[in-house]
Protein backbone atom coordinates (compact mmCIF):
# COMPACT_ATOMS: atom_id res chain seq x y z
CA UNK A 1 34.60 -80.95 -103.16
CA UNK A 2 34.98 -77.41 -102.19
CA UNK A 3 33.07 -76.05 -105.25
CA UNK A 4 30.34 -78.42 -104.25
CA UNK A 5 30.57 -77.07 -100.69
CA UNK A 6 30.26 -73.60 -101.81
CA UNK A 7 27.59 -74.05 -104.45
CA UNK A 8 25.31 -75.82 -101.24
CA UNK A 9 26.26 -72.70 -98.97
CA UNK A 10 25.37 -70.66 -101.09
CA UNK A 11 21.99 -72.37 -102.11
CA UNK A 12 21.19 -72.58 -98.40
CA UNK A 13 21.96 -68.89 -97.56
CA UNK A 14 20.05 -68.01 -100.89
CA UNK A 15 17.26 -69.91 -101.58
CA UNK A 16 16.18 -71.13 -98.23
CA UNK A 17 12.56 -71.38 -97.96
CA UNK A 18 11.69 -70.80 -101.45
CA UNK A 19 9.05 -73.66 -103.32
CA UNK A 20 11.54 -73.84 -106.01
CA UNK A 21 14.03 -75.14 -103.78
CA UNK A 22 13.85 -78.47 -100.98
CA UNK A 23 17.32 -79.92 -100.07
CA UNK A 24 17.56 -83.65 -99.74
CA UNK A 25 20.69 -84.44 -98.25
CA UNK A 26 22.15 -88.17 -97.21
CA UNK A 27 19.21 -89.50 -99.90
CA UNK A 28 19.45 -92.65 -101.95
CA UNK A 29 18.17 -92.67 -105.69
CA UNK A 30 17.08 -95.75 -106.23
CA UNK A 31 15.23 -95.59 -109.63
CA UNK A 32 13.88 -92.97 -112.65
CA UNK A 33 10.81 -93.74 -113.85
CA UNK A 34 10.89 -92.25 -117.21
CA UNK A 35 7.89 -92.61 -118.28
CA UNK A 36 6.08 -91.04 -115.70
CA UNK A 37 8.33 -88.43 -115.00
CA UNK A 38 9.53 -89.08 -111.36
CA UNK A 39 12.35 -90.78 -109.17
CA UNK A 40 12.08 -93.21 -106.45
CA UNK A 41 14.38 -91.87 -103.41
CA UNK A 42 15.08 -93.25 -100.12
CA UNK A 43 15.79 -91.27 -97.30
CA UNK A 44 19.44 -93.59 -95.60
CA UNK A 45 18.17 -92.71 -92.37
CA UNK A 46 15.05 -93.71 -91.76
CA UNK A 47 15.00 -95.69 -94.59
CA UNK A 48 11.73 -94.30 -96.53
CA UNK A 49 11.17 -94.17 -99.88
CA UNK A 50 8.84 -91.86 -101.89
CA UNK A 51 8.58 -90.69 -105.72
CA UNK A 52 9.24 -87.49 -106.37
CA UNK A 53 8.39 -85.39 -109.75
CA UNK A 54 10.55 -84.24 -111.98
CA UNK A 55 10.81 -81.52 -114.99
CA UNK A 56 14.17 -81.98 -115.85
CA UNK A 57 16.34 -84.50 -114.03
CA UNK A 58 20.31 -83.47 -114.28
CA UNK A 59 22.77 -86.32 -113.74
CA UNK A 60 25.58 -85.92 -111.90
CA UNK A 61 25.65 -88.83 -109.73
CA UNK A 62 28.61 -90.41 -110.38
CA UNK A 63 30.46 -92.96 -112.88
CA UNK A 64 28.05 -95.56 -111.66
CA UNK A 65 25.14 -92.92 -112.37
CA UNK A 66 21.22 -94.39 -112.11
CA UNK A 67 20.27 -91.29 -114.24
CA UNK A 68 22.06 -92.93 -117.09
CA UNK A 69 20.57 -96.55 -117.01
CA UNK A 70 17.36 -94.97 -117.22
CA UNK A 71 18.84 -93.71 -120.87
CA UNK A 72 20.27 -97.44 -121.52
CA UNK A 73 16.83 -98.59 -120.56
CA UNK A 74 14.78 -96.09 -123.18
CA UNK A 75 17.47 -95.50 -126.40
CA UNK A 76 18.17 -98.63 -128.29
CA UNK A 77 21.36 -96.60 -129.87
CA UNK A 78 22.74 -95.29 -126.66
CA UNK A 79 26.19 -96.64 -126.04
CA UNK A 80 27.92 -96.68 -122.71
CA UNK A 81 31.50 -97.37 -121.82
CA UNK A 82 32.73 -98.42 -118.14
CA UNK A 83 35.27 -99.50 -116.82
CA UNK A 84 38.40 -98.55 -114.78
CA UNK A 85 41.30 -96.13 -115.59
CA UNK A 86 44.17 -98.97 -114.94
CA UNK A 87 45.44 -97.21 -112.22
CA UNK A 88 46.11 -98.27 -108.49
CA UNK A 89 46.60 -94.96 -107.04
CA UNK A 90 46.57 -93.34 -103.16
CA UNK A 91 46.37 -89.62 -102.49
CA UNK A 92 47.26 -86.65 -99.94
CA UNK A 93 46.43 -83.23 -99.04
CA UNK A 94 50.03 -81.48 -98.21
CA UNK A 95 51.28 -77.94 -97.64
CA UNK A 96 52.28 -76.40 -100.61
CA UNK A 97 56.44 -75.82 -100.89
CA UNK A 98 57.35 -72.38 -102.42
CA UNK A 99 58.26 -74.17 -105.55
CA UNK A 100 54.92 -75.13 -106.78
CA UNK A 101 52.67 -72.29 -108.05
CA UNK A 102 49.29 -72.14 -106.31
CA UNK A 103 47.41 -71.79 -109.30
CA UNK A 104 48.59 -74.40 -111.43
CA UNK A 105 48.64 -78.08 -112.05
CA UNK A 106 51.50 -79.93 -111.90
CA UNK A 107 52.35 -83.24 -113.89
CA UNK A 108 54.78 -85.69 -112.20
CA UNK A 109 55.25 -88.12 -114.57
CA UNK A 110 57.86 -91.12 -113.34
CA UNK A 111 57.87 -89.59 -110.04
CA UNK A 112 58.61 -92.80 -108.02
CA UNK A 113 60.21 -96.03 -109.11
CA UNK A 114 58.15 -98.70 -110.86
CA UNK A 115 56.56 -96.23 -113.11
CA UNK A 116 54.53 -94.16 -110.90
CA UNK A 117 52.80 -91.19 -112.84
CA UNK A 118 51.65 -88.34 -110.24
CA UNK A 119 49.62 -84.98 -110.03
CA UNK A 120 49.74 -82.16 -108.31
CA UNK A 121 46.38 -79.82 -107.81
CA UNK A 122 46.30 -76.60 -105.65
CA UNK A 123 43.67 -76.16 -102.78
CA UNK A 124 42.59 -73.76 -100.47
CA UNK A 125 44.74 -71.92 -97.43
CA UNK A 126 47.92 -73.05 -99.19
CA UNK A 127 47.99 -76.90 -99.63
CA UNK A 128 48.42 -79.13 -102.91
CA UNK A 129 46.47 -82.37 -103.33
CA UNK A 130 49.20 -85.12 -104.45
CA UNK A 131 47.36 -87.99 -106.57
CA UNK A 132 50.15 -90.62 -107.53
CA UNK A 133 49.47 -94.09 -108.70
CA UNK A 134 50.98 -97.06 -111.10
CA UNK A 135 49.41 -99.06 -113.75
CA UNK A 136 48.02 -102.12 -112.40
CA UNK A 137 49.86 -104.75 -114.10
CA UNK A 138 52.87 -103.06 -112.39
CA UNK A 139 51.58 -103.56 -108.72
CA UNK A 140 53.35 -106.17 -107.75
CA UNK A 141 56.41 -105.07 -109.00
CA UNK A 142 56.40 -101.75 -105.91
CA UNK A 143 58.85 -101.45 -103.34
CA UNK A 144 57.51 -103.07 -100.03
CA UNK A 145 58.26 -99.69 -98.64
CA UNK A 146 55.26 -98.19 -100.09
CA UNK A 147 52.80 -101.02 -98.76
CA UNK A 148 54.18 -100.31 -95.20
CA UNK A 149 51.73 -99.18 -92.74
CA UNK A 150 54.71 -97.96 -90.71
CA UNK A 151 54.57 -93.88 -91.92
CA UNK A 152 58.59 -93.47 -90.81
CA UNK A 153 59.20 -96.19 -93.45
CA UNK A 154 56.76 -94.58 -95.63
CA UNK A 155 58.01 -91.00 -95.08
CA UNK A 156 61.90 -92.21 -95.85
CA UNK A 157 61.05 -93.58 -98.71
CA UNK A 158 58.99 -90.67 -100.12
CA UNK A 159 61.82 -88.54 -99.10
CA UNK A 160 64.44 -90.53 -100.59
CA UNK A 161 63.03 -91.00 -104.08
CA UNK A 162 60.29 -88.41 -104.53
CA UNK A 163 62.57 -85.91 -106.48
CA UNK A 164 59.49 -83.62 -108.11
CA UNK A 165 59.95 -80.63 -105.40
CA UNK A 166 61.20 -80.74 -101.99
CA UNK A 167 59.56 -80.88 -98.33
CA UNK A 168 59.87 -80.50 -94.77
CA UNK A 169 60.79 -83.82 -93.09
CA UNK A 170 57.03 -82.32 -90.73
CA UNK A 171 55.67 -82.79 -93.94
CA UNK A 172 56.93 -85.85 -95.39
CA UNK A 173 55.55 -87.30 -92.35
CA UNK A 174 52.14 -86.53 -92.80
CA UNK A 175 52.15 -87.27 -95.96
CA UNK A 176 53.12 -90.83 -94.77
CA UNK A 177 50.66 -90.58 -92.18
CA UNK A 178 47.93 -90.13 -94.86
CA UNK A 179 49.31 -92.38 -97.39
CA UNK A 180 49.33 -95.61 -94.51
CA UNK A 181 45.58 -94.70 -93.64
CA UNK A 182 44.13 -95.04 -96.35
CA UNK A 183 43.53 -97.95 -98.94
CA UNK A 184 44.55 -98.29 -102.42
CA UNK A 185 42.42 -96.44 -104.73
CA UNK A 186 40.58 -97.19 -107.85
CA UNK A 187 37.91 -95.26 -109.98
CA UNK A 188 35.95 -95.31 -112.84
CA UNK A 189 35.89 -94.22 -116.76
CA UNK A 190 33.49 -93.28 -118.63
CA UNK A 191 32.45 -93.20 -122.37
CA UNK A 192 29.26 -91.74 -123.16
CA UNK A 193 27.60 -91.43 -127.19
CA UNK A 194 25.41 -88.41 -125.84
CA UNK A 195 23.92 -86.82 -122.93
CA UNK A 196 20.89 -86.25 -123.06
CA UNK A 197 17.51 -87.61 -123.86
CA UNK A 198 14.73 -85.34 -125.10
CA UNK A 199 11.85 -87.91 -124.70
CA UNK A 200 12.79 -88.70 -121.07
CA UNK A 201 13.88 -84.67 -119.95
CA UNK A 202 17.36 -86.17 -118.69
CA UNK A 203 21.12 -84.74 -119.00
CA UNK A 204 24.38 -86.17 -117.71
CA UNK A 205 27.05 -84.00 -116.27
CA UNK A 206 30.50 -84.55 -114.90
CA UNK A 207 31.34 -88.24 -113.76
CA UNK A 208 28.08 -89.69 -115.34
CA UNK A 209 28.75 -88.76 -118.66
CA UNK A 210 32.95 -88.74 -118.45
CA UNK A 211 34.20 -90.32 -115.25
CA UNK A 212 37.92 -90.42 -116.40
CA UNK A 213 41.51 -90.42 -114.58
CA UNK A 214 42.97 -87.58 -112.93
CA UNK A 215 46.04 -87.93 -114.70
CA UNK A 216 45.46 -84.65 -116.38
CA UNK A 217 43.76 -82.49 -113.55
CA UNK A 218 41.14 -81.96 -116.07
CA UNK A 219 38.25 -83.55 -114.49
CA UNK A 220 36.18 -81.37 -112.61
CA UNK A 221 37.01 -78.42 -114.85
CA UNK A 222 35.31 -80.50 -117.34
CA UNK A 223 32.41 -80.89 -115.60
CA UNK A 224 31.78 -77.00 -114.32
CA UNK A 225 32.02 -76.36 -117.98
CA UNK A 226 29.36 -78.87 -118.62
CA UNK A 227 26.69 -76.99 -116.28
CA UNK A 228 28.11 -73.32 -117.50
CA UNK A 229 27.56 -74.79 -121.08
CA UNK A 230 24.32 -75.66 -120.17
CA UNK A 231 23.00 -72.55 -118.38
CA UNK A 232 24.53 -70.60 -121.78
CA UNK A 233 21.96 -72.96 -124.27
CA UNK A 234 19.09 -72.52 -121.38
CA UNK A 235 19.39 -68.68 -122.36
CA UNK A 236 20.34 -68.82 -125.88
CA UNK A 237 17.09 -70.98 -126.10
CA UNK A 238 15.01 -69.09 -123.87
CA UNK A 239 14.52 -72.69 -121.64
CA UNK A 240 13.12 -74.73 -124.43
CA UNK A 241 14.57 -78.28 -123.52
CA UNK A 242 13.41 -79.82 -126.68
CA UNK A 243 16.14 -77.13 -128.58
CA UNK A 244 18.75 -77.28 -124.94
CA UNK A 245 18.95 -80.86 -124.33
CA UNK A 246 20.27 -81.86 -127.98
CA UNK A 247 22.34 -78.60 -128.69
CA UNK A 248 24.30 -80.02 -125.26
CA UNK A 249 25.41 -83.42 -126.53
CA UNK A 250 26.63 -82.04 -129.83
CA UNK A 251 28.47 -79.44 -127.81
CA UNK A 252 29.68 -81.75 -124.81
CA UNK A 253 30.20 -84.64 -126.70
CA UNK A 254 33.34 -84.10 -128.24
CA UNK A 255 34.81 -82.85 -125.01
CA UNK A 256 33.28 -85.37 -122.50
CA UNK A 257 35.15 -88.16 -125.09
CA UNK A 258 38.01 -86.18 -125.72
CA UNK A 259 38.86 -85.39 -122.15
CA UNK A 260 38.81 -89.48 -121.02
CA UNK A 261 40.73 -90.31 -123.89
CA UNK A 262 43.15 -88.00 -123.15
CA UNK A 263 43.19 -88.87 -119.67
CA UNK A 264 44.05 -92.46 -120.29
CA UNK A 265 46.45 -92.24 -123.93
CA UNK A 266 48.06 -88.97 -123.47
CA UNK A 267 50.49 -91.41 -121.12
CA UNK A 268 51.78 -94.63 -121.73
CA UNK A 269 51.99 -97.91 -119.55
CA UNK A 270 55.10 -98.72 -121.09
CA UNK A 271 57.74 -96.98 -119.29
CA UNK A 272 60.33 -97.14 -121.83
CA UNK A 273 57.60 -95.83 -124.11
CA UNK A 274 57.06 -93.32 -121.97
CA UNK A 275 60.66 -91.99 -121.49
CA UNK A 276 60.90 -91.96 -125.23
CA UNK A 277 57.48 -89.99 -125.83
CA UNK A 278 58.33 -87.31 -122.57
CA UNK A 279 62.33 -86.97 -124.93
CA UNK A 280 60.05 -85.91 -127.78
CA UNK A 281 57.54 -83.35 -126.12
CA UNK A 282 60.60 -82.16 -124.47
CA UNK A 283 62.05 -81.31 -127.68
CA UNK A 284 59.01 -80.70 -129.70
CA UNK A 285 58.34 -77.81 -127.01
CA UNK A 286 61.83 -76.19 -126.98
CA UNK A 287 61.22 -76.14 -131.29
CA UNK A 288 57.69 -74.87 -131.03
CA UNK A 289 58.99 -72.06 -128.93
CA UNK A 290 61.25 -71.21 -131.14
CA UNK A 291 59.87 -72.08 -134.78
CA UNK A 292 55.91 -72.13 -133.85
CA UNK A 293 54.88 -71.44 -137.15
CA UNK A 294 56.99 -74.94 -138.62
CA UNK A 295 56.62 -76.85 -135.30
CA UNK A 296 53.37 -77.74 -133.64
CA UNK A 297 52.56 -77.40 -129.79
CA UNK A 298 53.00 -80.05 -127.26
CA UNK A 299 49.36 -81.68 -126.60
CA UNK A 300 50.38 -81.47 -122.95
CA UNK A 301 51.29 -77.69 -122.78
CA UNK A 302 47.91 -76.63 -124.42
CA UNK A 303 45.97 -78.74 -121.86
CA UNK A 304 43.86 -75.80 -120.21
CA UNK A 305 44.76 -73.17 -122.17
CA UNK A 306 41.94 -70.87 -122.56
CA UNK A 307 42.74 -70.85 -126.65
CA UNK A 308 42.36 -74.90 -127.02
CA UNK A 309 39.30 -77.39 -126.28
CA UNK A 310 39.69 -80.36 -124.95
CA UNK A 311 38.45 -81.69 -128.27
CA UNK A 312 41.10 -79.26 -129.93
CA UNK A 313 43.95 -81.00 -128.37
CA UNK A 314 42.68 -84.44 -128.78
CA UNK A 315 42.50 -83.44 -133.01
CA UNK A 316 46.35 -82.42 -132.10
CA UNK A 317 47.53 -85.39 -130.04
CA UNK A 318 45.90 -87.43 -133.15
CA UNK A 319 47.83 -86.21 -135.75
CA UNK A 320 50.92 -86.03 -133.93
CA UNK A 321 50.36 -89.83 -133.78
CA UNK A 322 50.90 -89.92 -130.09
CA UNK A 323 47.14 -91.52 -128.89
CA UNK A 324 47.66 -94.21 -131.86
CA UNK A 325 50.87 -94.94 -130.40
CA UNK A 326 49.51 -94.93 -126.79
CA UNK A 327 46.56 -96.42 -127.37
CA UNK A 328 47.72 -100.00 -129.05
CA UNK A 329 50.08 -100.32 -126.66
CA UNK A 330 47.59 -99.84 -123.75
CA UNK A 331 45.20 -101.56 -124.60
CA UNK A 332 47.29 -104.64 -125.23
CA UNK A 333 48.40 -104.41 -121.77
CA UNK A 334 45.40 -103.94 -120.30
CA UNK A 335 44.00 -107.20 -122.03
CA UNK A 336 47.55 -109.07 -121.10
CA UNK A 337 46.77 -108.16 -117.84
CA UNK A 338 42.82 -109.18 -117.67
CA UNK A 339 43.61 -112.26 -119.59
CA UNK A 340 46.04 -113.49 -116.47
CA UNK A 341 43.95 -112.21 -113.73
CA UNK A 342 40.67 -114.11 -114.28
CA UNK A 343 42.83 -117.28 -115.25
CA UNK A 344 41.69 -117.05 -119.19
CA UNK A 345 45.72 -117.27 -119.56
CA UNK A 346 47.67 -119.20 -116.81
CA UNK A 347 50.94 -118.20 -115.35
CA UNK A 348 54.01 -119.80 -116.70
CA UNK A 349 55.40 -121.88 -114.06
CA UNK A 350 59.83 -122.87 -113.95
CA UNK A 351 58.82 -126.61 -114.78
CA UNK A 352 60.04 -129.54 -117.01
CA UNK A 353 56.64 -128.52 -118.25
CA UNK A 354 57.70 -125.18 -119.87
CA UNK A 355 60.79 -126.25 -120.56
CA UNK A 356 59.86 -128.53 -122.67
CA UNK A 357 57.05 -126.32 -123.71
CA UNK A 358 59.94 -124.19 -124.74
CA UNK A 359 61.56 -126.87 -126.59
CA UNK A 360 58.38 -127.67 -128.59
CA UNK A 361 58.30 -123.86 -129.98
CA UNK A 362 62.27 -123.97 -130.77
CA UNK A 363 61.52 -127.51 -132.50
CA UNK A 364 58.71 -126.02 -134.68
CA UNK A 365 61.40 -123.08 -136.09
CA UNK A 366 64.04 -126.24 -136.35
CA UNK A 367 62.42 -128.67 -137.72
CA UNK A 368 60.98 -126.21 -140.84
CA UNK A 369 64.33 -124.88 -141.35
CA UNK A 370 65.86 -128.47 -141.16
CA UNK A 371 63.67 -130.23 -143.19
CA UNK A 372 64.66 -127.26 -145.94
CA UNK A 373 68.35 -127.43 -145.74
CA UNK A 374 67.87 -131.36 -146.77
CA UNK A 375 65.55 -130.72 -149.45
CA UNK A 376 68.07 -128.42 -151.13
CA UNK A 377 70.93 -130.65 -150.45
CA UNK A 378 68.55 -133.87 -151.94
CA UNK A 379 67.77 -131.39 -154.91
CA UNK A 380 70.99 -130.81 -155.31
CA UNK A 381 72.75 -134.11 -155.66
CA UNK A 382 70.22 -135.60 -157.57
């Protein structure tokens, strides 16, 4: 949000009153027409729509983007993926303790019973911006403390068993002043087979073509790189779209996919998984640091290194077997966890019912196994 703001500042204070530029703030889209080349907008205000002309038409409105269904609507092979990252999640906007660096990301994996997975991103005029949230099947399972809207009992409870750094009890209290005003969060993911459509003069950027989890704080890094990547082909191609606008999805692509993938398999929503897989990056860094040339990096330590793409580190995380690992058991969770909440599987209930449910699957190992042992003893006397 404060890139945005400055990138709008700075549009104001330097293109103001030129023809090539006409803000249209607190504006609906509504619909691309494609064909024709233009997009119905409304204005929210006074509620008037118009169509306005297009040459190119960049995409960056959201995970729920109306840039993209135009694509669904004109390529037969596009593919699209959405859905939700799994997470229930809340966040605040703290003041940074002299422990945390204010130019890195932070990971705060188990950093609050029942699994909660946390991270920490720097801000402006020295605060952090503290994301934590648990996987959904697991919601039910959180201490009532955290679903208080009383911030003391809020604040305690942070202060008790939030362990990752330490705070003022001035700031523990806003934090639970934030955390009780706000609802629980959820957002959208993203999967994307390309970007871009020549025929139509459309690109996706940031959310629209990779809405993922902030898990990794990799997000809107991934998306400025998108529109720097794109500026970089508008030169190398001297603004020929038909050359720009397919050279981007083979470039983006790979790190658009890689980035939600990581996002959501890098961790586990096992917790005992989890403990096991955060033992062996803890020891697979302290042997890379000392035997790198026998002992690859951590996928986790390379994320954001200037010497590894996103894609490079997916390639690594794959051949460590860690996202195959991940991955099965996520997504068997997440369907455990659909399958019970829209009733496809029912809740077992403490009933004679299940109980002698449970009977009938002992009997059906018995009765094999018994009918056996008299065969053989039949066989045998005869």
């Amino acid at each position: 949000n404060f890139i945005v703001a400055a990138l709008a500042r700075y549009a104001r204070d330097n293109m103001f009153g030129s023809p090539l530029y006409e803000p249209k703030y607190e504006t609906e889209l509504l619909y691309v027409d494609h064909a024709n080349r233009r997009v119905l907008i409304r204005d929210v205000k006074t509620e008037t729509e118009e169509y306005v002309p297009y040459d190119l038409l960049v995409g960056a409105d959201g995970a729920r983007s109306t840039v993209r269904d135009a694509m669904s609507k004109r390529h037969f092979d596009f593919e699209c993926q959405l859905g939700d990252i799994f997470q229930t999640f809340k966040a605040v906007h703290i003041k940074r303790p002299e422990s945390v660096s204010p130019t890195s990301l932070s990971l705060l994996p188990n950093c609050l019973p029942s699994g909660f997975t946390g991270i920490s991103l720097p801000e402006t005029s020295g605060v952090i911006n503290v994301s934590m949230g648990v996987p959904r099947n697991r919601f039910d399972s959180i201490d009532d403390e955290l679903k208080s809207d009383d911030p003391k009992v809020v604040a305690k409870y942070i202060k008790d068993n939030f362990k990752a750094f330490q705070l003022s009890d001035d700031v523990y209290m806003d934090w639970a002043t934030q955390w009780v005003n706000q609802r629980w969060n959820r957002t959208g993911q993203v999967y994307c087979n390309k970007y871009t459509s020549t025929e139509c003069k459309l690109v996706l950027m940031g959310d629209a073509a990779h809405a993922t989890s902030p898990s990794i704080g990799m997000g809107m890094n991934t998306a400025l790189r998108d529109a720097q990547k794109f500026v970089e082909l508008l030169n190398a191609f001297d603004d020929d779209l038909d050359r720009v606008l397919p050279q981007y999805s083979v470039d983006r692509v790979p790190e658009g996919n890689a980035l939600t993938n990581l996002a959501m398999n890098l961790y586990c929503f096992d917790e005992r998984v989890q403990m096991i897989s955060i033992l062996k990056s803890t020891i697979r860094s302290g042997l890379h640091r000392f035997f790198p040339s026998l002992v690859g990096p951590d996928p986790q330590l390379i994320l954001g290194q200037p010497n590894y793409t996103l894609s490079d580190v997916y390639d690594i995380a794959t051949k460590q077997g860690i996202l195959a690992r991940h991955r099965a058991i996520n997504l068997r969770i997440r369907q455990e966890f659909f399958e019970r909440e829209t009733g496809m599987v029912k809740k077992e209930k403490e009933t004679t019912k299940t109980s002698e449910s449970s009977w009938m699957k002992r009997g059906l190992v018995v009765a094999p196994v018994a009918s056996l042992a008299v065969a053989m003893f039949v066989r045998h006397n005869l």
